[in-house]
C-alpha atoms as a PDB file:
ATOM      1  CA  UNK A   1      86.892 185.454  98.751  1.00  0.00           C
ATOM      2  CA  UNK A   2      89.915 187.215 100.783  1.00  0.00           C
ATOM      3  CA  UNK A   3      89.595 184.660 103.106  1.00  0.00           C
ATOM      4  CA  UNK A   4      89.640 181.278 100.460  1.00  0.00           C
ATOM      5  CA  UNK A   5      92.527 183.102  98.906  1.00  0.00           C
ATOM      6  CA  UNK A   6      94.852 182.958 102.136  1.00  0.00           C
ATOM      7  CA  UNK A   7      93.939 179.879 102.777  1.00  0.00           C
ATOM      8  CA  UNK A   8      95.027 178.549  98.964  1.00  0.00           C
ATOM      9  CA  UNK A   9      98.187 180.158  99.594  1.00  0.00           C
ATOM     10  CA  UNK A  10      98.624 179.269 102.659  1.00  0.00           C
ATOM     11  CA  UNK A  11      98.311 175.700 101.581  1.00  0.00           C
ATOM     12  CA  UNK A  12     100.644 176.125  98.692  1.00  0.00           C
ATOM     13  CA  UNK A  13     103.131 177.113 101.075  1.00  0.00           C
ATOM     14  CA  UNK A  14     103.301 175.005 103.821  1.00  0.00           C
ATOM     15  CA  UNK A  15     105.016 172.317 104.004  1.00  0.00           C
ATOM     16  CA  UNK A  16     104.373 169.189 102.336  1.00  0.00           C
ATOM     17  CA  UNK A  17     104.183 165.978 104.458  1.00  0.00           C
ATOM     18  CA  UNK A  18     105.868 162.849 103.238  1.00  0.00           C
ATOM     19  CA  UNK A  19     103.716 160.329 102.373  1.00  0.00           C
ATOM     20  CA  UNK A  20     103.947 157.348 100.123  1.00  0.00           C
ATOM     21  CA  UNK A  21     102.990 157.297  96.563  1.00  0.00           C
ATOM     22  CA  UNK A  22      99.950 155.174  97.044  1.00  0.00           C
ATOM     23  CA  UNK A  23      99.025 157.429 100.470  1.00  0.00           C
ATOM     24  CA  UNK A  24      99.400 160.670  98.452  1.00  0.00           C
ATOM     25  CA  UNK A  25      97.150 159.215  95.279  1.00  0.00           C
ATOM     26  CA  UNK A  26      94.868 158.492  97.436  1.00  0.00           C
ATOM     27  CA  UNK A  27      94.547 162.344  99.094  1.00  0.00           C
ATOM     28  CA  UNK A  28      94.723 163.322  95.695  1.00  0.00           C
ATOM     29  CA  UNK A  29      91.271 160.940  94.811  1.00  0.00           C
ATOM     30  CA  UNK A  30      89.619 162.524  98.397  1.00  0.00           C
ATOM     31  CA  UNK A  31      90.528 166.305  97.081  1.00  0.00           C
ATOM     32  CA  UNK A  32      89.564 165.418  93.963  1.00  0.00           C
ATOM     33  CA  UNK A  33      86.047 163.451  94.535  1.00  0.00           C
ATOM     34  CA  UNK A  34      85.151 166.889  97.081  1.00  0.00           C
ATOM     35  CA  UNK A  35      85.970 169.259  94.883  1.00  0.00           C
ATOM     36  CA  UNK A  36      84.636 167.653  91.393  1.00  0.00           C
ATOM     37  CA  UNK A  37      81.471 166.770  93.624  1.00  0.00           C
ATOM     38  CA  UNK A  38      80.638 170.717  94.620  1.00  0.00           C
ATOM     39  CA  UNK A  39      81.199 172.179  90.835  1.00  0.00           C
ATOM     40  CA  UNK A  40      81.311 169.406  88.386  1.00  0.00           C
ATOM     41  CA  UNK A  41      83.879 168.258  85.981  1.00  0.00           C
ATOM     42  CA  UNK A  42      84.474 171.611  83.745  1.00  0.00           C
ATOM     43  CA  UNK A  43      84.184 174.097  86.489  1.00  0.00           C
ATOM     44  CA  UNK A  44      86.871 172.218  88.854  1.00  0.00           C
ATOM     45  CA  UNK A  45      90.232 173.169  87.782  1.00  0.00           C
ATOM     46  CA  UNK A  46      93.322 171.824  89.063  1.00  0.00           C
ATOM     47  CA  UNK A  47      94.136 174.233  91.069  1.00  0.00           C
ATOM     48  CA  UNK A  48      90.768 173.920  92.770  1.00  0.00           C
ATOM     49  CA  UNK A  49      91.940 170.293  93.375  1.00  0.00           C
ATOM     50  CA  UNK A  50      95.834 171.453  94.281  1.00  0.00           C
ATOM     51  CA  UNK A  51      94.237 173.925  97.084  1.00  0.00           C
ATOM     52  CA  UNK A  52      91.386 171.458  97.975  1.00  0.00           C
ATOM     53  CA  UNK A  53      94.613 168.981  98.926  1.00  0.00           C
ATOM     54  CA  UNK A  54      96.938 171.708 100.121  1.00  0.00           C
ATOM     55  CA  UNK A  55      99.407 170.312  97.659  1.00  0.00           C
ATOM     56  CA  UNK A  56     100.755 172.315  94.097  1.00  0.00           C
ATOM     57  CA  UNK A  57     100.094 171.259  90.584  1.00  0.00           C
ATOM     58  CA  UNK A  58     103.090 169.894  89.990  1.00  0.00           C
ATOM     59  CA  UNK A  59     102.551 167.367  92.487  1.00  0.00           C
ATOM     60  CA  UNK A  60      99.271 166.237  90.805  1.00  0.00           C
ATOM     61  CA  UNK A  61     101.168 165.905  87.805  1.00  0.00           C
ATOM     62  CA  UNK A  62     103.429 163.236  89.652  1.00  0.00           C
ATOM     63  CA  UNK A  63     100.272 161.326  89.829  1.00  0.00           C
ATOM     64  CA  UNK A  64      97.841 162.036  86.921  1.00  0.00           C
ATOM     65  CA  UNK A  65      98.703 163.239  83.569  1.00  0.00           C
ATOM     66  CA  UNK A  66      95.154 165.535  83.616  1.00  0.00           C
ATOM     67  CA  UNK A  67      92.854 166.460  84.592  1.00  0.00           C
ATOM     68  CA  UNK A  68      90.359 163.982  82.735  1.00  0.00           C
ATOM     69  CA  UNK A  69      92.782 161.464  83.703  1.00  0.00           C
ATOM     70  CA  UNK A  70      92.152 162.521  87.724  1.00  0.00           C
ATOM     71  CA  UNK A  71      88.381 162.765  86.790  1.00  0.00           C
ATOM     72  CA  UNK A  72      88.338 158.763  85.400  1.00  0.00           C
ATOM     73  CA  UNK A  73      90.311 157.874  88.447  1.00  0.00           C
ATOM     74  CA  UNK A  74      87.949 159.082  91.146  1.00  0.00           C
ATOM     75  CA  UNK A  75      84.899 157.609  88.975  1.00  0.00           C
ATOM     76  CA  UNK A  76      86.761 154.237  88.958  1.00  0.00           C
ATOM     77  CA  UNK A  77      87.507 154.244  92.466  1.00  0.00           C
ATOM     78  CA  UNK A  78      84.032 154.854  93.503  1.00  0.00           C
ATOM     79  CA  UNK A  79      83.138 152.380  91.230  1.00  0.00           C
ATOM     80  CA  UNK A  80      84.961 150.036  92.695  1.00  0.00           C
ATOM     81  CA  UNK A  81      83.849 151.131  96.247  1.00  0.00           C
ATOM     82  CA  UNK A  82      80.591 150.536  95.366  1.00  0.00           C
ATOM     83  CA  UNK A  83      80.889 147.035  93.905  1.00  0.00           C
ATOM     84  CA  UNK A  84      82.691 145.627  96.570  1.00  0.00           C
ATOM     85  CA  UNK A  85      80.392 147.173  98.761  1.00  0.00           C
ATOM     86  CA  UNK A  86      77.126 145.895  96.999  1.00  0.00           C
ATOM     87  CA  UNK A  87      78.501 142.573  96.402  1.00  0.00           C
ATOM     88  CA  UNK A  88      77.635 140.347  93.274  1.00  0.00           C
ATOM     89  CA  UNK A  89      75.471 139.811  90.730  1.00  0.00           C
ATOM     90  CA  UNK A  90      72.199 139.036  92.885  1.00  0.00           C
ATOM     91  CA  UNK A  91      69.521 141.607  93.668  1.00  0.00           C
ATOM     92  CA  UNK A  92      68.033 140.339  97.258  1.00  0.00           C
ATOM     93  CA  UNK A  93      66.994 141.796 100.966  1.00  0.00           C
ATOM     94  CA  UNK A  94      70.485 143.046 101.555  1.00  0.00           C
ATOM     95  CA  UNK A  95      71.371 144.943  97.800  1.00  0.00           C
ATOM     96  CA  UNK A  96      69.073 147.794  99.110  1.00  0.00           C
ATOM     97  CA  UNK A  97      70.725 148.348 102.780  1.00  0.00           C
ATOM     98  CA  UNK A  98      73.907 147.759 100.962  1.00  0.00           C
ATOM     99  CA  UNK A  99      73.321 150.670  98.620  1.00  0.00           C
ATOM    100  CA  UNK A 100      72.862 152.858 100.960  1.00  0.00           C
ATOM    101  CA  UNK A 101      75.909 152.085 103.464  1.00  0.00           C
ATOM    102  CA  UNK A 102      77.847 152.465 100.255  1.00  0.00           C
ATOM    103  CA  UNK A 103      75.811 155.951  99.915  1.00  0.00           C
ATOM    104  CA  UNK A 104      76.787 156.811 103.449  1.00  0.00           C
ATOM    105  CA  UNK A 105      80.473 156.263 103.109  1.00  0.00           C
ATOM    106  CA  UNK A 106      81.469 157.975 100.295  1.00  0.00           C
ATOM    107  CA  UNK A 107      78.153 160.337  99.427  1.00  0.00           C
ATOM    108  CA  UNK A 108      80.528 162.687  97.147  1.00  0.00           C
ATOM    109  CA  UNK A 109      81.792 159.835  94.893  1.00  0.00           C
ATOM    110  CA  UNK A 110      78.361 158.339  94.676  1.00  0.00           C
ATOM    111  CA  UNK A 111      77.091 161.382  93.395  1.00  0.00           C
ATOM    112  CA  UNK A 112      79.614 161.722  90.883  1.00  0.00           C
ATOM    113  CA  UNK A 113      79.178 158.387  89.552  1.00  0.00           C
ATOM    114  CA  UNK A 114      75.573 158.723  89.055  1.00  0.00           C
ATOM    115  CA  UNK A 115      74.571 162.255  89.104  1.00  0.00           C
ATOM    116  CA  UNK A 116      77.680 164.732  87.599  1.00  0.00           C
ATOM    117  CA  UNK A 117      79.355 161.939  85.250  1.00  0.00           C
ATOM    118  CA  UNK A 118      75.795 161.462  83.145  1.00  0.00           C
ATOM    119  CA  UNK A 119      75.918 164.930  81.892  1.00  0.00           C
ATOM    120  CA  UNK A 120      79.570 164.686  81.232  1.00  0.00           C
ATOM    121  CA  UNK A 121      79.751 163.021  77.384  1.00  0.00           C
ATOM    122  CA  UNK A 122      83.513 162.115  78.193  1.00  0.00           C
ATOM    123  CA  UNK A 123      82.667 160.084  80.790  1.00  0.00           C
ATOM    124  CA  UNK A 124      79.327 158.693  80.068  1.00  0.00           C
ATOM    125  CA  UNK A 125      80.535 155.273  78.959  1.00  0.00           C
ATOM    126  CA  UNK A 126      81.091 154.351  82.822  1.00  0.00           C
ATOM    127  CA  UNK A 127      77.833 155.558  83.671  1.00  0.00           C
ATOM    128  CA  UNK A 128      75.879 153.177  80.691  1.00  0.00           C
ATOM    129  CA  UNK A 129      78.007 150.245  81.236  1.00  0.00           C
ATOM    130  CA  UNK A 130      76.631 150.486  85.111  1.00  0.00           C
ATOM    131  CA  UNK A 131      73.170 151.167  83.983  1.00  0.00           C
ATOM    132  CA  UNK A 132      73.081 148.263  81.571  1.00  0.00           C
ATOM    133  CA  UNK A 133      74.558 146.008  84.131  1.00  0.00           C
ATOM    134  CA  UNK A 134      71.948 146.928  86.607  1.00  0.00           C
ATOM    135  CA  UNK A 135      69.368 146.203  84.602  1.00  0.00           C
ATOM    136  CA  UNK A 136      70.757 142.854  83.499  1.00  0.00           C
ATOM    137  CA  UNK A 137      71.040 141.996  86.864  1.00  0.00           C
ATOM    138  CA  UNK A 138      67.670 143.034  87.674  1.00  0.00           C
ATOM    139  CA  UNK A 139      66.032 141.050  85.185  1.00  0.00           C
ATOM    140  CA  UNK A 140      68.106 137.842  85.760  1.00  0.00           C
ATOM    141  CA  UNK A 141      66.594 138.287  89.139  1.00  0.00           C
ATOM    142  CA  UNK A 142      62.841 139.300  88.221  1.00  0.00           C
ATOM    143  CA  UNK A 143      62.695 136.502  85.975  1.00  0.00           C
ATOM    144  CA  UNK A 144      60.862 134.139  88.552  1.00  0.00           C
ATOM    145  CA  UNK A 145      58.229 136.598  89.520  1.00  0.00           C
ATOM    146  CA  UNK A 146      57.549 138.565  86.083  1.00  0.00           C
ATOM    147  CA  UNK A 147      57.772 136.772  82.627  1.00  0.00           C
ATOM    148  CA  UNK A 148      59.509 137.511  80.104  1.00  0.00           C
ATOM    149  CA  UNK A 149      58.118 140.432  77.855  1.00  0.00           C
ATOM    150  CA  UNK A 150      57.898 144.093  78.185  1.00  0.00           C
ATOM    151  CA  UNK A 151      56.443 144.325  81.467  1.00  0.00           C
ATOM    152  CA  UNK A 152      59.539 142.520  82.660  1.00  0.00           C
ATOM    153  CA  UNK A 153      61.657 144.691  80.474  1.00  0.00           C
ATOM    154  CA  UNK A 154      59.663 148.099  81.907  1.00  0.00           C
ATOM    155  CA  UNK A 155      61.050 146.926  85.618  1.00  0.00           C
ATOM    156  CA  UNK A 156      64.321 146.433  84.751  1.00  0.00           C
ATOM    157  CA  UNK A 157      64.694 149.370  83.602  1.00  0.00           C
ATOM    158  CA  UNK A 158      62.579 151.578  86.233  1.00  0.00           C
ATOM    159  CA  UNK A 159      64.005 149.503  89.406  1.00  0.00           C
ATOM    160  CA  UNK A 160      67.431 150.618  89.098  1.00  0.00           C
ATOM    161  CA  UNK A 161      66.657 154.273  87.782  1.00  0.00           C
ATOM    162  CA  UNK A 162      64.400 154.593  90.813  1.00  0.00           C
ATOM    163  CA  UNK A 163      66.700 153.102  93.373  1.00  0.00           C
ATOM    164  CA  UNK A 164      69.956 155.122  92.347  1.00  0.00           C
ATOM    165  CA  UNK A 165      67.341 158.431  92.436  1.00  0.00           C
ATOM    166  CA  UNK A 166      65.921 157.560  96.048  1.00  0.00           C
ATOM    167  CA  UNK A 167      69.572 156.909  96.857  1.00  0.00           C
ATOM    168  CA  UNK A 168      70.593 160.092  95.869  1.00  0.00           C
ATOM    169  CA  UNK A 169      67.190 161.666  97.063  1.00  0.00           C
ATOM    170  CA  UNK A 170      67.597 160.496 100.765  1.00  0.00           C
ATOM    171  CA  UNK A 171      71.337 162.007 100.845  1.00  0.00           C
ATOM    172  CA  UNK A 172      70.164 165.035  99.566  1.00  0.00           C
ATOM    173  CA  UNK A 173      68.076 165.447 102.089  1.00  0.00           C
ATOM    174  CA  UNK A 174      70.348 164.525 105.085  1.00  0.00           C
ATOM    175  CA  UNK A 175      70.421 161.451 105.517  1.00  0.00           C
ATOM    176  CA  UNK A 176      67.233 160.688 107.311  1.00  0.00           C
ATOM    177  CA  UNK A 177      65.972 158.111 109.324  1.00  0.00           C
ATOM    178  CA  UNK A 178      68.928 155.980 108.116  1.00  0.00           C
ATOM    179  CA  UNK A 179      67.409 152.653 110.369  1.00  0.00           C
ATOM    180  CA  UNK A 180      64.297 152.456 107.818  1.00  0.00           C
ATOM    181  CA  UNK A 181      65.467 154.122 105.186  1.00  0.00           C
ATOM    182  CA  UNK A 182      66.286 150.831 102.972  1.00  0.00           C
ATOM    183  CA  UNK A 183      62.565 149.400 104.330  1.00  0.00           C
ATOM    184  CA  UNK A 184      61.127 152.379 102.633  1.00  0.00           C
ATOM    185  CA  UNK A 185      62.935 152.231  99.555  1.00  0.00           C
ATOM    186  CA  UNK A 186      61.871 148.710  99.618  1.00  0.00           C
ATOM    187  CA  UNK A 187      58.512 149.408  99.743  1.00  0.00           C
ATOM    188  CA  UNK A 188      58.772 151.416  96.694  1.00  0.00           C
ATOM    189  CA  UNK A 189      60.816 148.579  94.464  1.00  0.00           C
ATOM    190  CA  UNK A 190      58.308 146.248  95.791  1.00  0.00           C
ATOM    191  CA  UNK A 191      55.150 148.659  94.286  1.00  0.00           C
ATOM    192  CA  UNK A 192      56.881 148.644  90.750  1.00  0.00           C
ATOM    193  CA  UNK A 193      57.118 144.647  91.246  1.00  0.00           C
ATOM    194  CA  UNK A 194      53.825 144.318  91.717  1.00  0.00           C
ATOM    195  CA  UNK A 195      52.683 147.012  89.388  1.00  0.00           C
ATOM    196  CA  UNK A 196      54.573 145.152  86.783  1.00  0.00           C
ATOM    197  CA  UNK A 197      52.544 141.590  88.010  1.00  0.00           C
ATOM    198  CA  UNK A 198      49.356 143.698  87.879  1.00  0.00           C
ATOM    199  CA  UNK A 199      49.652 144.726  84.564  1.00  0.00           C
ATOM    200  CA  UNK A 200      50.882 141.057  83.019  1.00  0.00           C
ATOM    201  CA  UNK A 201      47.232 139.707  84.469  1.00  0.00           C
ATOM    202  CA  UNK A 202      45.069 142.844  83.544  1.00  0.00           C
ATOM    203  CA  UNK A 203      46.347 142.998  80.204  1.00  0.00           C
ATOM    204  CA  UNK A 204      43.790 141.945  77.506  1.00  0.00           C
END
């Protein structure tokens, strides 16, 4: 504790480097997506966030009016991240291996999105706009291999629950095998595909 405290003060003391507005918003977001991403929303306060960035409050405030305001801003940015990562509105080969890169790159701000910001009820409208999407998506694309009804409806809704978890699963655990790591998640979507099929022609 001795030791995190001279280090907060040391980086409220030090001199600031000069950066430009958009640079400095965007240490802000990186401070902000760390430290939100080891504690959660409430128990991240802005000084956490002021000593994450070695900056002082008052320089947040230049940037973002609060602290829920900071909060929406690193949701939308890895929001954005991930949809121009992932691509459109098709769910092939590639939206799996795509995922994950996305995963990779910024493994804080994916967790926020879809792990801390669905138990936060402020902030929950980003999360079920993305979940209904997905499972739009995902139907529009099952449509061809499972008809329309509730089996179809059942995948839609398990696919993208399943592949966010398995996302989240395989950074959790480090990251393994990152080569086949979208085969193997494959795999998986492809059992609930077929599980879905199997059920349409067993069904009395």
């Amino acid at each position: 504790m001795a030791a995190q405290s001279r280090k907060a003060a040391t980086a409220r003391t030090a001199p600031v480097k000069r950066m430009r507005r958009a640079e400095r918003r965007e240490q802000i977001l990186d401070a902000a997506t760390r430290a939100f991403a080891r504690a959660g929303f409430a128990a991240t306060s802005l000084d956490d966030i002021a000593d994450e960035a070695g900056l002082t409050r008052v320089m947040l405030y230049r940037h973002f009016e609060s602290k829920a305001d900071l909060y929406r801003a690193v949701l939308d940015r890895a929001c954005t991240r991930l949809a121009d990562a992932v691509g459109g509105d098709t769910f092939d080969d590639d939206s799996i291996p795509a995922l994950l890169r996305a995963a990779s790159a910024d493994p804080e701000g994916f967790r926020l999105l879809f792990r801390h910001a669905a138990r936060e009820p402020d902030f929950r409208d980003l999360v079920d706009s993305l979940t209904a999407a997905s499972r739009e998506i995902t139907a529009q694309n099952l449509t061809q291999r499972i008809p329309a009804g509730p089996w179809l409806d059942w995948a839609a809704r398990v696919i993208p629950a399943f592949t966010l978890e398995a996302v989240i699963g395989w950074l959790d655990a480090g990251q393994p095998d990152p080569e086949h790591a979208a085969g193997r998640i494959s795999q998986a979507v492809h059992g609930i595909i077929q599980a879905a099929q199997t059920s349409i022609v067993t069904s009395p």
